[in-house]
PDB file of N, CA and C in Angstrom:
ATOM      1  N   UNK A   1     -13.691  -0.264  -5.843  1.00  0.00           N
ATOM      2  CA  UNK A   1     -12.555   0.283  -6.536  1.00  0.00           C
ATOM      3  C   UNK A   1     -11.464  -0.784  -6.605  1.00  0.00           C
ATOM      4  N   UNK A   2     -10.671  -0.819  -7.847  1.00  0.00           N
ATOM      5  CA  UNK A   2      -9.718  -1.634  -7.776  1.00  0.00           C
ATOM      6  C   UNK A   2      -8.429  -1.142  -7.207  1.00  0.00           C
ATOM      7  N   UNK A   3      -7.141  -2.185  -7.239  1.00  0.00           N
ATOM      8  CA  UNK A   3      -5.964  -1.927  -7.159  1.00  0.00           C
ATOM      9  C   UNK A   3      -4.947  -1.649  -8.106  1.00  0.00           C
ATOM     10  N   UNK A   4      -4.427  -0.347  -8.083  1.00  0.00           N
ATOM     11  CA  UNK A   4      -3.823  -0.307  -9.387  1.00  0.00           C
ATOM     12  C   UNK A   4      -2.465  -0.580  -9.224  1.00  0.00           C
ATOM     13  N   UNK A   5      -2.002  -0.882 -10.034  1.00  0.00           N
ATOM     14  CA  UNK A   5      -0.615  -1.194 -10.191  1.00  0.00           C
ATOM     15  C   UNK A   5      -0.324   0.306 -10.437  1.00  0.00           C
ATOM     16  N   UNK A   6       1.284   0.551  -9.788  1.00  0.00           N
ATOM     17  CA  UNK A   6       2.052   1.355  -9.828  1.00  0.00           C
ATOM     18  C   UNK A   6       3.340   1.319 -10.065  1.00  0.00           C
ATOM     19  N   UNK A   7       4.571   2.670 -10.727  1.00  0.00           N
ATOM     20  CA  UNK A   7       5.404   2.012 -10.648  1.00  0.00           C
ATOM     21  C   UNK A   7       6.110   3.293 -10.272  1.00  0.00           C
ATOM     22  N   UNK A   8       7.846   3.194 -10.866  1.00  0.00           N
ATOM     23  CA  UNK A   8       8.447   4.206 -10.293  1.00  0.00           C
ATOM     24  C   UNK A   8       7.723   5.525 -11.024  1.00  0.00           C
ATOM     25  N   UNK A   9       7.652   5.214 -12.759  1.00  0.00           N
ATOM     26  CA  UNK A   9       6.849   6.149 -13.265  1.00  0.00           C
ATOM     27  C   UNK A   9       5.709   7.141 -13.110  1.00  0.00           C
ATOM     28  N   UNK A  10       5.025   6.110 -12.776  1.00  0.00           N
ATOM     29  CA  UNK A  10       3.699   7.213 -12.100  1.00  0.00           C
ATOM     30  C   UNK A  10       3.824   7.387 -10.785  1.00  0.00           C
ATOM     31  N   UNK A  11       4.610   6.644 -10.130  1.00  0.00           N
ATOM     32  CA  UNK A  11       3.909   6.710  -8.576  1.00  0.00           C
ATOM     33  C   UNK A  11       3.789   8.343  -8.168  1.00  0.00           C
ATOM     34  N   UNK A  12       4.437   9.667  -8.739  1.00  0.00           N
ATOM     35  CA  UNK A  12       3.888  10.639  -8.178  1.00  0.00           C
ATOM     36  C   UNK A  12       2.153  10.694  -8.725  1.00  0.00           C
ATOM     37  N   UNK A  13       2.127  10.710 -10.014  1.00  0.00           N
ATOM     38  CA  UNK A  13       0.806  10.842 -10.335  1.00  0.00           C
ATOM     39  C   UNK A  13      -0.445   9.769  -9.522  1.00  0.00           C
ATOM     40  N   UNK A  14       0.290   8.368  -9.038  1.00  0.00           N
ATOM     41  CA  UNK A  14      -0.487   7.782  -8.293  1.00  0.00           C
ATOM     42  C   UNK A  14      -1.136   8.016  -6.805  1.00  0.00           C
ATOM     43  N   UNK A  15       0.435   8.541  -6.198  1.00  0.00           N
ATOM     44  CA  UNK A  15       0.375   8.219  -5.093  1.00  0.00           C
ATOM     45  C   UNK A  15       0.511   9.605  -4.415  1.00  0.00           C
ATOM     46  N   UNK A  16       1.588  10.417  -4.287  1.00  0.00           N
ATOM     47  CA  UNK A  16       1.967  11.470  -4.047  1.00  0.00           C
ATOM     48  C   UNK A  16       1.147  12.900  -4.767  1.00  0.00           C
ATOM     49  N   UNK A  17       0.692  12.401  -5.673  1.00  0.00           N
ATOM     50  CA  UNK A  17      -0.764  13.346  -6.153  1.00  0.00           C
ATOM     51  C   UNK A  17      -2.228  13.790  -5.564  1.00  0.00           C
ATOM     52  N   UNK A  18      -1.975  12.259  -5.121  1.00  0.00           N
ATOM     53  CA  UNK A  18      -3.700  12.561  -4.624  1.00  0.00           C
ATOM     54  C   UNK A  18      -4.025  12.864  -3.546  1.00  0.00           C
ATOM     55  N   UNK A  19      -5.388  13.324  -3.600  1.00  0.00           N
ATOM     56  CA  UNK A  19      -5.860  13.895  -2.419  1.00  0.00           C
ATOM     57  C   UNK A  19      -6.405  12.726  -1.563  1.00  0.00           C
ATOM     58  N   UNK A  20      -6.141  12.867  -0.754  1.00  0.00           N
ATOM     59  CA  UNK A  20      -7.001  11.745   0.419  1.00  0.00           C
ATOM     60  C   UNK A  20      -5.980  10.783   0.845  1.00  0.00           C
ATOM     61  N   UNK A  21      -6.675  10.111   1.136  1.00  0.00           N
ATOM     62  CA  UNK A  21      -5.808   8.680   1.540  1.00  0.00           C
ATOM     63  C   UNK A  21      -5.451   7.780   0.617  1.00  0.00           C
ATOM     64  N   UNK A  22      -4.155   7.030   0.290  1.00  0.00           N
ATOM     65  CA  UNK A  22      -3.861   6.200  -0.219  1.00  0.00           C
ATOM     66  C   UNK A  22      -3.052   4.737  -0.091  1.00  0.00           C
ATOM     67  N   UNK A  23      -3.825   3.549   0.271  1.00  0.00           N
ATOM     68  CA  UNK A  23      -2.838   2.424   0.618  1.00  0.00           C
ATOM     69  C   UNK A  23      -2.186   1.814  -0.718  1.00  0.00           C
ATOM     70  N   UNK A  24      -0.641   1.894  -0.386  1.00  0.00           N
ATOM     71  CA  UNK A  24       0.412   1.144  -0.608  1.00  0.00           C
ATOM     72  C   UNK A  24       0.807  -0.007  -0.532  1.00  0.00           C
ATOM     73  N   UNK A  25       0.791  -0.995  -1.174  1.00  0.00           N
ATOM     74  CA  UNK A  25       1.446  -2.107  -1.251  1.00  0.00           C
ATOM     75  C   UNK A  25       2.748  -2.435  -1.933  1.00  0.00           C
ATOM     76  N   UNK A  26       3.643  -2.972  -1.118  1.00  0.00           N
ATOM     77  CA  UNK A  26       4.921  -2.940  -1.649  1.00  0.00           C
ATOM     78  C   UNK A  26       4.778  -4.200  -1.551  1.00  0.00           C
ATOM     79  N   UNK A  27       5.337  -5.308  -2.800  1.00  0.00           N
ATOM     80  CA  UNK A  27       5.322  -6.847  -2.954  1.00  0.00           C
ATOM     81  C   UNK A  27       6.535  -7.225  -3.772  1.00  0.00           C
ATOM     82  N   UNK A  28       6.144  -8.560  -4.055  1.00  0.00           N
ATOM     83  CA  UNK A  28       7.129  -9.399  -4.993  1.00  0.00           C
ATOM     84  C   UNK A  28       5.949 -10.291  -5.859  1.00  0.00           C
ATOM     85  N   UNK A  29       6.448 -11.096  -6.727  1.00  0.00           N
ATOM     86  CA  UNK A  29       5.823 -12.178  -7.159  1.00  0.00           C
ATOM     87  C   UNK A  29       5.992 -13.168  -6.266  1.00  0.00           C
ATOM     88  N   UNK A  30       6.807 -13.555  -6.121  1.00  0.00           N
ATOM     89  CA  UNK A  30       7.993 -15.127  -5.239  1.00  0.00           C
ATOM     90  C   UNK A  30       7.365 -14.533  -4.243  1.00  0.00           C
ATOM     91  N   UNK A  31       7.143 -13.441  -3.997  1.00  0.00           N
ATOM     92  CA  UNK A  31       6.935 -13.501  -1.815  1.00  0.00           C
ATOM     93  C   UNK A  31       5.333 -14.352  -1.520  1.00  0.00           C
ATOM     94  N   UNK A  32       5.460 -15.898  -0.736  1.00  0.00           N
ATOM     95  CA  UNK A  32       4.471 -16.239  -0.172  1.00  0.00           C
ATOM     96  C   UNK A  32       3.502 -14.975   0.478  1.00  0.00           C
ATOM     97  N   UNK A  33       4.484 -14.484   2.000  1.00  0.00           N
ATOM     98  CA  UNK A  33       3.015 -13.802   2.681  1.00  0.00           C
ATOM     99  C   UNK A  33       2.912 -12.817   1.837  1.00  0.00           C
ATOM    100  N   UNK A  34       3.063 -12.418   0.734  1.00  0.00           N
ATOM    101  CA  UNK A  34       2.336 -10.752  -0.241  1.00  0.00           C
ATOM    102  C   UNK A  34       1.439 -11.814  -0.801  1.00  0.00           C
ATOM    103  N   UNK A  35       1.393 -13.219  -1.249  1.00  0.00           N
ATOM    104  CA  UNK A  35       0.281 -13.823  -1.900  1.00  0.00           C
ATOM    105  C   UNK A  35      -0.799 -13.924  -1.358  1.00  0.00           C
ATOM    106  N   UNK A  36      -0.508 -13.913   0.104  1.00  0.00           N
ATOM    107  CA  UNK A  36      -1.437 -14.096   1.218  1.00  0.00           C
ATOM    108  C   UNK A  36      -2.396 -13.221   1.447  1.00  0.00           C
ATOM    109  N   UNK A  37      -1.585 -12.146   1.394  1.00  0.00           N
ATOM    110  CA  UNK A  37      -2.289 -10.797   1.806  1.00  0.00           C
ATOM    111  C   UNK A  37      -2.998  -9.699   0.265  1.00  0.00           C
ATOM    112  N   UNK A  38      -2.745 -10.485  -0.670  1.00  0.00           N
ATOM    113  CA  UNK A  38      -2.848  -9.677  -2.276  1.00  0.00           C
ATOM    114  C   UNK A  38      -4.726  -9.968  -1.707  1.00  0.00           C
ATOM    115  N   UNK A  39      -5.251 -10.889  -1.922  1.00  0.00           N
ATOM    116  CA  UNK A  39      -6.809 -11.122  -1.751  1.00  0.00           C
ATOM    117  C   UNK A  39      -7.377 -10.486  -1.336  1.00  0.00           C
ATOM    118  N   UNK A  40      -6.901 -10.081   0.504  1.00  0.00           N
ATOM    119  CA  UNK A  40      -7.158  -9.024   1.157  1.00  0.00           C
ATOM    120  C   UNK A  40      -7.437  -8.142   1.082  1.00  0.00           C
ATOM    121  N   UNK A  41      -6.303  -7.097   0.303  1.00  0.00           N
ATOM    122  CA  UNK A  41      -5.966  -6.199   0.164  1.00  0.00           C
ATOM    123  C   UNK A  41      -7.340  -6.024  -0.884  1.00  0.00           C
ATOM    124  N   UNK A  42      -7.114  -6.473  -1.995  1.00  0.00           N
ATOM    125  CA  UNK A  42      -8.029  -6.146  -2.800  1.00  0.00           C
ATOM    126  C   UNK A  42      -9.452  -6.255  -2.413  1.00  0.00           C
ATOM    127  N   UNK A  43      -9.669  -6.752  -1.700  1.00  0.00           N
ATOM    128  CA  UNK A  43     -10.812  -7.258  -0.876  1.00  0.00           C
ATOM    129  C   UNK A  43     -11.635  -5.632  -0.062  1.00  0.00           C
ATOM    130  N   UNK A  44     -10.617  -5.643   0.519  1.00  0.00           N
ATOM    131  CA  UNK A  44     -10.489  -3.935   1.422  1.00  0.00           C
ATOM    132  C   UNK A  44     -10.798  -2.854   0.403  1.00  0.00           C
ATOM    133  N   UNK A  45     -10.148  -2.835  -0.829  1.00  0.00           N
ATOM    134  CA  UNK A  45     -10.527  -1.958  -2.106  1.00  0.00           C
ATOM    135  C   UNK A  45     -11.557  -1.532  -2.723  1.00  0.00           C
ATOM    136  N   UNK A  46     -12.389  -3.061  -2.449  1.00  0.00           N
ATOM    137  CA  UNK A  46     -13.957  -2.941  -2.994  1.00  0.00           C
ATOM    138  C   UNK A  46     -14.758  -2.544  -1.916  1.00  0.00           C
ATOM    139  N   UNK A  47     -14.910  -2.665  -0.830  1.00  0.00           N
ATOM    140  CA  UNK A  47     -14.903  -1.835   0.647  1.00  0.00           C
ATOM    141  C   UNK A  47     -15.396  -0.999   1.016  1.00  0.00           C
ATOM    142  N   UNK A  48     -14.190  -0.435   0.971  1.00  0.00           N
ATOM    143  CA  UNK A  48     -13.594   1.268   1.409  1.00  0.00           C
ATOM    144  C   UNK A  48     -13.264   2.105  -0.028  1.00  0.00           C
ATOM    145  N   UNK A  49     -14.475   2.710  -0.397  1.00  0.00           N
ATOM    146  CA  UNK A  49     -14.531   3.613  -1.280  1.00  0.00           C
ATOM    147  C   UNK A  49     -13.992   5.195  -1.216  1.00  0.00           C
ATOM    148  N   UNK A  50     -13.381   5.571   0.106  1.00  0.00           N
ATOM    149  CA  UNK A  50     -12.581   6.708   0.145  1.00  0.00           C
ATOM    150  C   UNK A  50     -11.418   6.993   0.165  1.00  0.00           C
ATOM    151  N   UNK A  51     -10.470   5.445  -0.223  1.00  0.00           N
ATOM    152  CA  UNK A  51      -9.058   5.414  -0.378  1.00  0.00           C
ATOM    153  C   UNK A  51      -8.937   4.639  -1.637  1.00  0.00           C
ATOM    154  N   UNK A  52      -7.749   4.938  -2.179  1.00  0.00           N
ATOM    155  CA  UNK A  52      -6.769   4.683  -2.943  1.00  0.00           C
ATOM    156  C   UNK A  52      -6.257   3.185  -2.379  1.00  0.00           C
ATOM    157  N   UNK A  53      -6.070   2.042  -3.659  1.00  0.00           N
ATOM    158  CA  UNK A  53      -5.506   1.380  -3.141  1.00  0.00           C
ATOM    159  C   UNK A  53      -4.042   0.740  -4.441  1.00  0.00           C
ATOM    160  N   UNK A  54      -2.887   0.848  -4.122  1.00  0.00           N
ATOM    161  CA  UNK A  54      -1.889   0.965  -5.025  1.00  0.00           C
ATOM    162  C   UNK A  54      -0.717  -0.487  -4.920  1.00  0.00           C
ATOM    163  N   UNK A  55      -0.708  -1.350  -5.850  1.00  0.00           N
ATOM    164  CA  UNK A  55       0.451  -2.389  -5.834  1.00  0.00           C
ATOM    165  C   UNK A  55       1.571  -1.627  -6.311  1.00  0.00           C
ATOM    166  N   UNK A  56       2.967  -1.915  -5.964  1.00  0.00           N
ATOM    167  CA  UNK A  56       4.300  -1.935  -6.637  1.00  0.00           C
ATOM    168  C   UNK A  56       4.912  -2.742  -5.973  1.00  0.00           C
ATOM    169  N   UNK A  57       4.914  -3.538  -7.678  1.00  0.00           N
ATOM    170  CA  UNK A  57       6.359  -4.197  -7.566  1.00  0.00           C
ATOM    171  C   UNK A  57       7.746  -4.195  -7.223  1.00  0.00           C
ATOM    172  N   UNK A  58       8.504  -5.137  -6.160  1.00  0.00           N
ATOM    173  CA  UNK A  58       9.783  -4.364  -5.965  1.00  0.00           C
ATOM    174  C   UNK A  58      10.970  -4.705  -6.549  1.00  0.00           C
ATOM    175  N   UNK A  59      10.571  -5.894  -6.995  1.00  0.00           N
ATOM    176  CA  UNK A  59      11.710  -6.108  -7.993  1.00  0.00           C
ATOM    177  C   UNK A  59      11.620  -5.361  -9.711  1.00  0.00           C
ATOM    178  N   UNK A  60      10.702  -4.935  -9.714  1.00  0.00           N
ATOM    179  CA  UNK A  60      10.759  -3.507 -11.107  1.00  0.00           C
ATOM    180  C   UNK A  60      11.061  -2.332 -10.787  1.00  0.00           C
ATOM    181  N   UNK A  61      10.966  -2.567  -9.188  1.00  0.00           N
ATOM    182  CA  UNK A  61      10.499  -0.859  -9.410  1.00  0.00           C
ATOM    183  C   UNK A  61      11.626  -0.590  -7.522  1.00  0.00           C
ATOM    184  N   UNK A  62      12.792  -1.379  -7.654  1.00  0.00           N
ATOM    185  CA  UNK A  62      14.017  -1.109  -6.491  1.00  0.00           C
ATOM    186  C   UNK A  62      13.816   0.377  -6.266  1.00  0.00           C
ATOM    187  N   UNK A  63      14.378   1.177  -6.809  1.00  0.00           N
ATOM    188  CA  UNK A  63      14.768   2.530  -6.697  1.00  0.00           C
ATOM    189  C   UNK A  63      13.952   3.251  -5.650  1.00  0.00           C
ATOM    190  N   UNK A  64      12.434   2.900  -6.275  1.00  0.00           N
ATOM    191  CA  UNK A  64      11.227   3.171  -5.334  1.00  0.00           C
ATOM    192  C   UNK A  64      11.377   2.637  -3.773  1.00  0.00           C
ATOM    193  N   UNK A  65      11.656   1.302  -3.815  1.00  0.00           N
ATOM    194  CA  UNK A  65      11.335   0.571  -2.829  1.00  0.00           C
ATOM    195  C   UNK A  65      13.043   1.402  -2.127  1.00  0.00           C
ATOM    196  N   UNK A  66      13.678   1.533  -2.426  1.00  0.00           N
ATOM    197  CA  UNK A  66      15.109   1.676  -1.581  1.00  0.00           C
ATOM    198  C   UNK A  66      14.240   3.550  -1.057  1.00  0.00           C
ATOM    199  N   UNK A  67      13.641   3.927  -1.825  1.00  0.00           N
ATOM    200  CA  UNK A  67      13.453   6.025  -1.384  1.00  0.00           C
ATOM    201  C   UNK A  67      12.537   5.679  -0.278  1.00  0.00           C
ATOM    202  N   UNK A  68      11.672   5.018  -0.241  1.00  0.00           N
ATOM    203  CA  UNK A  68      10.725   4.478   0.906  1.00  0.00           C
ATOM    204  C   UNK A  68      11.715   3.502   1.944  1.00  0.00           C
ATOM    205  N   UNK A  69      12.764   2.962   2.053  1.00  0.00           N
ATOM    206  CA  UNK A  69      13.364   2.223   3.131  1.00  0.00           C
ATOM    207  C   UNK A  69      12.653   0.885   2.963  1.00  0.00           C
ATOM    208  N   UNK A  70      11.973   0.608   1.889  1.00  0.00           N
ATOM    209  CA  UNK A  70      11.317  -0.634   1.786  1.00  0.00           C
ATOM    210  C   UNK A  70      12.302  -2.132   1.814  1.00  0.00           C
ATOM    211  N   UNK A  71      12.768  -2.616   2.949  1.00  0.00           N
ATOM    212  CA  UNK A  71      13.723  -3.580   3.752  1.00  0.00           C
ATOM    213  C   UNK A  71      13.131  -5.377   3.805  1.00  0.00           C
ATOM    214  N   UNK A  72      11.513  -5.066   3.740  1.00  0.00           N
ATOM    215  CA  UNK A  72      11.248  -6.250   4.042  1.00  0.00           C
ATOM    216  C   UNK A  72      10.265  -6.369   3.182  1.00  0.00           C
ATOM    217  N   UNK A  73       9.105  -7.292   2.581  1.00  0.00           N
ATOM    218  CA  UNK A  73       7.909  -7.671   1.965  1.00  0.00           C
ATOM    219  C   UNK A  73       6.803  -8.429   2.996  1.00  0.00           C
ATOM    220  N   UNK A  74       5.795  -8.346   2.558  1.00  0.00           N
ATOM    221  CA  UNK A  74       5.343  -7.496   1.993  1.00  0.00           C
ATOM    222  C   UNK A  74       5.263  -6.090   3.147  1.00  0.00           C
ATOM    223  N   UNK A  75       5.805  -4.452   2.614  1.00  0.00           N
ATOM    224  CA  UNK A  75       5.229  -3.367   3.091  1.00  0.00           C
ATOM    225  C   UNK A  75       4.595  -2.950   3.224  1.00  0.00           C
ATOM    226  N   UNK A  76       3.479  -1.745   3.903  1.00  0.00           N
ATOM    227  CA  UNK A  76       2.056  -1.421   3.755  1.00  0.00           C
ATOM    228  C   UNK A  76       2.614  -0.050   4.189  1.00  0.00           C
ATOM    229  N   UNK A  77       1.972   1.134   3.311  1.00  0.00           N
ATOM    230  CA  UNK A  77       2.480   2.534   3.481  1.00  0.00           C
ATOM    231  C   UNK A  77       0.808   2.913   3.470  1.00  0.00           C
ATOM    232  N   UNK A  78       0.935   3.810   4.274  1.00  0.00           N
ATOM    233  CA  UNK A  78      -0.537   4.548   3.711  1.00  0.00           C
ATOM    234  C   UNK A  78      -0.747   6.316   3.893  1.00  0.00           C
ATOM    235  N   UNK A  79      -0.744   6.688   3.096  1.00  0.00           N
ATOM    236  CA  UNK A  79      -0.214   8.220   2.510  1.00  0.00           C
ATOM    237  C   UNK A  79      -1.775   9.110   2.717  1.00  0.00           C
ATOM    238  N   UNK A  80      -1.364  10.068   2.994  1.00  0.00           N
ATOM    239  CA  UNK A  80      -2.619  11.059   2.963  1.00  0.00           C
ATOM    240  C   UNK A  80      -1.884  12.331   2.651  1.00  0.00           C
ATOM    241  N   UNK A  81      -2.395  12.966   1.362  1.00  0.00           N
ATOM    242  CA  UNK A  81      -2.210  13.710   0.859  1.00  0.00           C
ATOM    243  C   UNK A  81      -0.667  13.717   0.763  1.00  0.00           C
ATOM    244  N   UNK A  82      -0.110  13.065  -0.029  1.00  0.00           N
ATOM    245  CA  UNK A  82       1.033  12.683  -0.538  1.00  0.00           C
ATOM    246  C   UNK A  82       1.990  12.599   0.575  1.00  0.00           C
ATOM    247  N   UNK A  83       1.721  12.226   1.945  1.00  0.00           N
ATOM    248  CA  UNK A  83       2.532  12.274   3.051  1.00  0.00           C
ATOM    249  C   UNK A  83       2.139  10.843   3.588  1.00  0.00           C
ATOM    250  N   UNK A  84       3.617  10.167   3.559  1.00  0.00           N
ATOM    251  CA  UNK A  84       3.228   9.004   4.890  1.00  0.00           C
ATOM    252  C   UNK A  84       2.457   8.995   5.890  1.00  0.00           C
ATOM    253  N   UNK A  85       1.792   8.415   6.473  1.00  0.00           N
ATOM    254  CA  UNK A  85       0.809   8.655   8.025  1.00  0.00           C
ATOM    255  C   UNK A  85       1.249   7.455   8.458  1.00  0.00           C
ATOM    256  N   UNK A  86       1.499   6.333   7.787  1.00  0.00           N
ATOM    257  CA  UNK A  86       1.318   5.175   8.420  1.00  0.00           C
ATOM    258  C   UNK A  86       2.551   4.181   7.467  1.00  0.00           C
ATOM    259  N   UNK A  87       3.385   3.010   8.678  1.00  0.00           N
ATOM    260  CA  UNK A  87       4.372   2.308   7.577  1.00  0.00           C
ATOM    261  C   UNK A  87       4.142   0.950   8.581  1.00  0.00           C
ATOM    262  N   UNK A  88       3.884  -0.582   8.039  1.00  0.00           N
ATOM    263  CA  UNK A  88       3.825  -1.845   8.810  1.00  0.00           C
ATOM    264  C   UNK A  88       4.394  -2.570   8.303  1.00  0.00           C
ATOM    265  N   UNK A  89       4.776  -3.600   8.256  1.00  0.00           N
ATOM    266  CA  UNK A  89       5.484  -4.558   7.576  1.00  0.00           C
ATOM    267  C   UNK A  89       4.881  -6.215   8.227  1.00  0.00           C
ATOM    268  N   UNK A  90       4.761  -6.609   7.004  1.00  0.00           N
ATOM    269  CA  UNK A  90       4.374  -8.563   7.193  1.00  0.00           C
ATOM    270  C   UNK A  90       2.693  -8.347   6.267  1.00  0.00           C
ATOM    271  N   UNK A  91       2.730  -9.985   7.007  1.00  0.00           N
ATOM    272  CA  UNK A  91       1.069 -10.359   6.792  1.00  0.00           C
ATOM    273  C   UNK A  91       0.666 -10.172   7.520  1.00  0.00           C
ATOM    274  N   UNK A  92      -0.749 -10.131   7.726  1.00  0.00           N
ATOM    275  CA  UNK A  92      -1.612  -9.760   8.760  1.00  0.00           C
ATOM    276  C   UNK A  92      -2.743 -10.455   8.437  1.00  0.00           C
ATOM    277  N   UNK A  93      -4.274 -10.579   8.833  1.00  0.00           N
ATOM    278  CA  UNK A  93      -5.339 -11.120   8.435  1.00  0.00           C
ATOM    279  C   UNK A  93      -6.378  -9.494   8.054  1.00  0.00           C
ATOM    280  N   UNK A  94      -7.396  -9.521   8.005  1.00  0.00           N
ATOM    281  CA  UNK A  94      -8.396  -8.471   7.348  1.00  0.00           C
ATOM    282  C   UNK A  94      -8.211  -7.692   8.665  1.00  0.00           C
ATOM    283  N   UNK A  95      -8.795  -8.226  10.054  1.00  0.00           N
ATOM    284  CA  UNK A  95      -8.828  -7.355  10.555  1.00  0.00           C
ATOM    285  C   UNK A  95      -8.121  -5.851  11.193  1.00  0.00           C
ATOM    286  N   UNK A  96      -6.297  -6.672  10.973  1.00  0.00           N
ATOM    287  CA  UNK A  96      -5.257  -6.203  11.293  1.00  0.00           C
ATOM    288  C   UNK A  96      -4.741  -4.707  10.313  1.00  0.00           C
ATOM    289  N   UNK A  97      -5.292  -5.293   9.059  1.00  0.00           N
ATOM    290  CA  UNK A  97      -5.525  -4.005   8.201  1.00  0.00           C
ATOM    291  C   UNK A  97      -6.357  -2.952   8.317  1.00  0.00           C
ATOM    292  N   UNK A  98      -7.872  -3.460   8.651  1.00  0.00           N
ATOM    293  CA  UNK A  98      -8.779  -2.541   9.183  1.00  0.00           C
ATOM    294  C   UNK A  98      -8.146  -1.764   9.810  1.00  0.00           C
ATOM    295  N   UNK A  99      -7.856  -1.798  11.281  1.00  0.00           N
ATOM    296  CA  UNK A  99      -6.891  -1.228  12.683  1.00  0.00           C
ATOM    297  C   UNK A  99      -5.765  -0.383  11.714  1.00  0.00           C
ATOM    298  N   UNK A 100      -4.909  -0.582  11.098  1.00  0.00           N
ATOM    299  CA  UNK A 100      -4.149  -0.177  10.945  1.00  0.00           C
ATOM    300  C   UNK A 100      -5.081   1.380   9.550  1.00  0.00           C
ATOM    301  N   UNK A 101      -5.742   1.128   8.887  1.00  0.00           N
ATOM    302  CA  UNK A 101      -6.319   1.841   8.287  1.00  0.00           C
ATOM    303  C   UNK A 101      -7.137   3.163   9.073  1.00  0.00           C
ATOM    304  N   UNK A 102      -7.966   2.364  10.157  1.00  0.00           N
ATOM    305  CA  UNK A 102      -8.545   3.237  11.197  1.00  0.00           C
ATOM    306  C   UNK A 102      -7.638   4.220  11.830  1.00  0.00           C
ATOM    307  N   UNK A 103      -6.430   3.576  12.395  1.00  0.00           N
ATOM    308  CA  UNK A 103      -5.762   4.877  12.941  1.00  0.00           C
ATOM    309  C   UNK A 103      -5.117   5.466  12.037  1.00  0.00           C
ATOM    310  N   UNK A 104      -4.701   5.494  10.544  1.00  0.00           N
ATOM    311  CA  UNK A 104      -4.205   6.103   9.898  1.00  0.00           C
ATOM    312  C   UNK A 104      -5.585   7.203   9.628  1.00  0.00           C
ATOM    313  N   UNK A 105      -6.995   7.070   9.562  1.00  0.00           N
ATOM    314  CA  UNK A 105      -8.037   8.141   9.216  1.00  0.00           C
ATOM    315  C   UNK A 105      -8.052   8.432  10.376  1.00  0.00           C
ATOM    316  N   UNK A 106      -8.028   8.206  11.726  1.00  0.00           N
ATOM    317  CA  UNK A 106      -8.158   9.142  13.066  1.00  0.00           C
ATOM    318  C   UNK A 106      -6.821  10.370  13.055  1.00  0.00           C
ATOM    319  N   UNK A 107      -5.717   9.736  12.613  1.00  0.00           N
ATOM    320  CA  UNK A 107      -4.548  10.748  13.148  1.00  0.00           C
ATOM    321  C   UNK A 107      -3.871  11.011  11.896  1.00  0.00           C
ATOM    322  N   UNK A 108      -4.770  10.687  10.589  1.00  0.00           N
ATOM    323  CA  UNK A 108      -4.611  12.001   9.374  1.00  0.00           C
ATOM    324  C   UNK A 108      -5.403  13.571   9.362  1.00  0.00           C
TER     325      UNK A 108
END
């Protein structure tokens, strides 16, 4: 599965709609570690076929990023059934995402 881009527009229909789990990416263009971690991420997408995996931009899409407290880049939200479960902030490597994915499906 790919990563879809999101924005303030859809993000209910993206994100806050769906059923299951959904990872969040909050980025920039200019942000080095979101370049770092974009590969990854998408990487994880083709994967893990029972989540959602969602980019937004934060310089298009502020408004969003300010209703989420989104303070730093790159963010990582991960929603189950239109509810936060999980919020991290930085880069990380693959595995650090795994972990963080795992306990978001144990204690959703």
């Amino acid at each position: 599965m790919a990563v879809s881009k999101s924005s303030t527009a859809s993000f209910s229909k993206d994100v806050l709609e769906k059923k299951g789990l959904v990872f969040v990416d909050f980025y920039a263009e200019w942000c080095g570690p979101c370049k770092v971690t974009s590969p990854i991420i998408h990487e994880l997408s083709n994967e893990i076929k029972d989540m959602f995996f969602v980019e937004i931009d934060v310089d298009q899409n502020q408004d969003l990023a300010g209703q989420y407290s989104v303070f730093s880049i790159p963010t990582f939200m991960i929603f189950k059934d239109g509810k936060v479960v999980s919020q991290f902030v930085g880069a990380m490597g693959k595995e650090g995402f795994l972990a963080e994915i795992n306990k978001a499906q144990t204690s959703a």
